[in-house]
N, C-alpha and C. Protein backbone atom coordinates (compact mmCIF):
# COMPACT_ATOMS: atom_id res chain seq x y z
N UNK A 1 -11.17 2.71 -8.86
CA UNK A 1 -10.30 1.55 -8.78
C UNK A 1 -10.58 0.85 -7.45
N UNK A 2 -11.02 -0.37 -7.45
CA UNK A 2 -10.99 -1.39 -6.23
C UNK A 2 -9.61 -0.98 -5.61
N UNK A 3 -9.78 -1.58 -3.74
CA UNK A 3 -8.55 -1.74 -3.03
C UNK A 3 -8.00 -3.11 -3.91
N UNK A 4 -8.75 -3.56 -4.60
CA UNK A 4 -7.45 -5.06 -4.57
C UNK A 4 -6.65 -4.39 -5.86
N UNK A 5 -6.93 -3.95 -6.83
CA UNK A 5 -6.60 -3.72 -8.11
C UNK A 5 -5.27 -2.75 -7.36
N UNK A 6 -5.73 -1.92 -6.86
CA UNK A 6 -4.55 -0.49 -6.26
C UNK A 6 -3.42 -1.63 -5.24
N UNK A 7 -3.90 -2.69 -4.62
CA UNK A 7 -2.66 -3.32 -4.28
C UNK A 7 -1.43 -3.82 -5.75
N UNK A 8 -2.54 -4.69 -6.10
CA UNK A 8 -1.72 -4.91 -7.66
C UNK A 8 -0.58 -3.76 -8.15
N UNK A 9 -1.31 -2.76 -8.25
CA UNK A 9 -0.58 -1.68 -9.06
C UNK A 9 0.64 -1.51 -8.22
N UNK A 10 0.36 -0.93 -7.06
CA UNK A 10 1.39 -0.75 -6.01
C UNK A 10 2.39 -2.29 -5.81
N UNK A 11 1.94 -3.66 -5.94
CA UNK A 11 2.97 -4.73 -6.20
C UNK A 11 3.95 -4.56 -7.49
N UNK A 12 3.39 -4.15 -8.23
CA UNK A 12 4.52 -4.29 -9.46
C UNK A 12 5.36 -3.40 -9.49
N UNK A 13 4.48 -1.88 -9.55
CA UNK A 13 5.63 -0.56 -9.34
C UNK A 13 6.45 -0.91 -8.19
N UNK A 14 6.43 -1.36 -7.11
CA UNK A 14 7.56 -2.14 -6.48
C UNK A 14 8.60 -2.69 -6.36
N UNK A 15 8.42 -4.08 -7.43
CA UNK A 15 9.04 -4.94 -8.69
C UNK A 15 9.55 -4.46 -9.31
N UNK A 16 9.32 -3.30 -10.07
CA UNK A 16 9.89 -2.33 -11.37
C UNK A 16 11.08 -1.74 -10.87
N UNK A 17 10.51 -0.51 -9.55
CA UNK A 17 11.37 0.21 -9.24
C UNK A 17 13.00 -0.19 -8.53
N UNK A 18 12.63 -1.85 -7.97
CA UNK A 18 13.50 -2.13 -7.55
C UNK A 18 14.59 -3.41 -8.46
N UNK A 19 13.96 -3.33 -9.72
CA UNK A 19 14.80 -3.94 -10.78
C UNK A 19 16.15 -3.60 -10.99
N UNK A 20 17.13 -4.19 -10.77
CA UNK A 20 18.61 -4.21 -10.94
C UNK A 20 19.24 -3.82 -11.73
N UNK A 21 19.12 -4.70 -12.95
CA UNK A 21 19.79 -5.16 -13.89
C UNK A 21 19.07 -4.08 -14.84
N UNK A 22 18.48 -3.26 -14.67
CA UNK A 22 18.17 -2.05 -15.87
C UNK A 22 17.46 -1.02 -15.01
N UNK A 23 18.15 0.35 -15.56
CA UNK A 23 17.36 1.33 -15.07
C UNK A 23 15.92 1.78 -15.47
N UNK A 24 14.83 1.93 -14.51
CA UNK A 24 13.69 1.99 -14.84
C UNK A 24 13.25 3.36 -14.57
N UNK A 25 12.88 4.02 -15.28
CA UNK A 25 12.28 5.97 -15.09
C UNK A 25 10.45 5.09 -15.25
N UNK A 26 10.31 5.23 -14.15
CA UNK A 26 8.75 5.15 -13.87
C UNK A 26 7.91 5.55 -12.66
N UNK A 27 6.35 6.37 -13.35
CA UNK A 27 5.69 7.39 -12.37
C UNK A 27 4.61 5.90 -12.35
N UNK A 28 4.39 6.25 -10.93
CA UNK A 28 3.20 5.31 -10.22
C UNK A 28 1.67 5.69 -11.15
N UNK A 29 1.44 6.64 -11.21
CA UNK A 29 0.37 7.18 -12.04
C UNK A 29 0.03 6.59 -13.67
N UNK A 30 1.02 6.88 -13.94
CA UNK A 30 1.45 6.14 -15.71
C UNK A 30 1.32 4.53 -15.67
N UNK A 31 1.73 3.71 -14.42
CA UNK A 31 1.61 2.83 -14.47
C UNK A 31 0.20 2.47 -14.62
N UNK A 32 -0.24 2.90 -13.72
CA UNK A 32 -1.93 2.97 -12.74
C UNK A 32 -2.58 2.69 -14.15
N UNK A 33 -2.40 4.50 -14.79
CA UNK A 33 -3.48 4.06 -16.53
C UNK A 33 -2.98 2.68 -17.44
N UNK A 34 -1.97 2.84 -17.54
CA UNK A 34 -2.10 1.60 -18.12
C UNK A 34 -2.32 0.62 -18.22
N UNK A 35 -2.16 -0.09 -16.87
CA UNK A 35 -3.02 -1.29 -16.18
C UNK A 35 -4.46 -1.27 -16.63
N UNK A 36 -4.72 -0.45 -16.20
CA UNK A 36 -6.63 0.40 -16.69
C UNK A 36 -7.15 0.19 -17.85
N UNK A 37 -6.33 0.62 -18.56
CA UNK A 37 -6.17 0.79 -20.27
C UNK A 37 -6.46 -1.15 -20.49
N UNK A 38 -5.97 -1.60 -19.83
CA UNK A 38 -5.48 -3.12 -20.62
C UNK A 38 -6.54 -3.77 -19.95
N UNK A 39 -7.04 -3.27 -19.14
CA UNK A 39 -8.76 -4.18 -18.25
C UNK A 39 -10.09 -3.69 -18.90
N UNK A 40 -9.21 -2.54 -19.83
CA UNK A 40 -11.23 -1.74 -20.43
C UNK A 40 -11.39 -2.80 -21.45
N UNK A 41 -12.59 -2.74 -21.54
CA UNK A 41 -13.77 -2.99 -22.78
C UNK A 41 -13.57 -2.35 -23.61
N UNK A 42 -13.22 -2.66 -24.83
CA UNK A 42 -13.61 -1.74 -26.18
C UNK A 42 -14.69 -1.75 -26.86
């Protein structure tokens, strides 16, 4: 993973964790693949 991509990841899990208005159960890791998942090539 690039440093810029791992900033990304780390901006949103940020965003998420500090969402208000709904409780969010989320691992930094889980996020990470999925981001991943949605940039591959099939």
């Amino acid at each position: 993973m690039t440093q810029k991509s791992e900033h990304l990841v780390d901006l949103i899990f940020k965003k998420l964790i500090t969402y208000k208005n709904k409780k969010i159960f989320l691992e930094k890791e889980i996020l990470n693949e999925f981001i991943l998942s949605l940039f591959k090539d099939n």
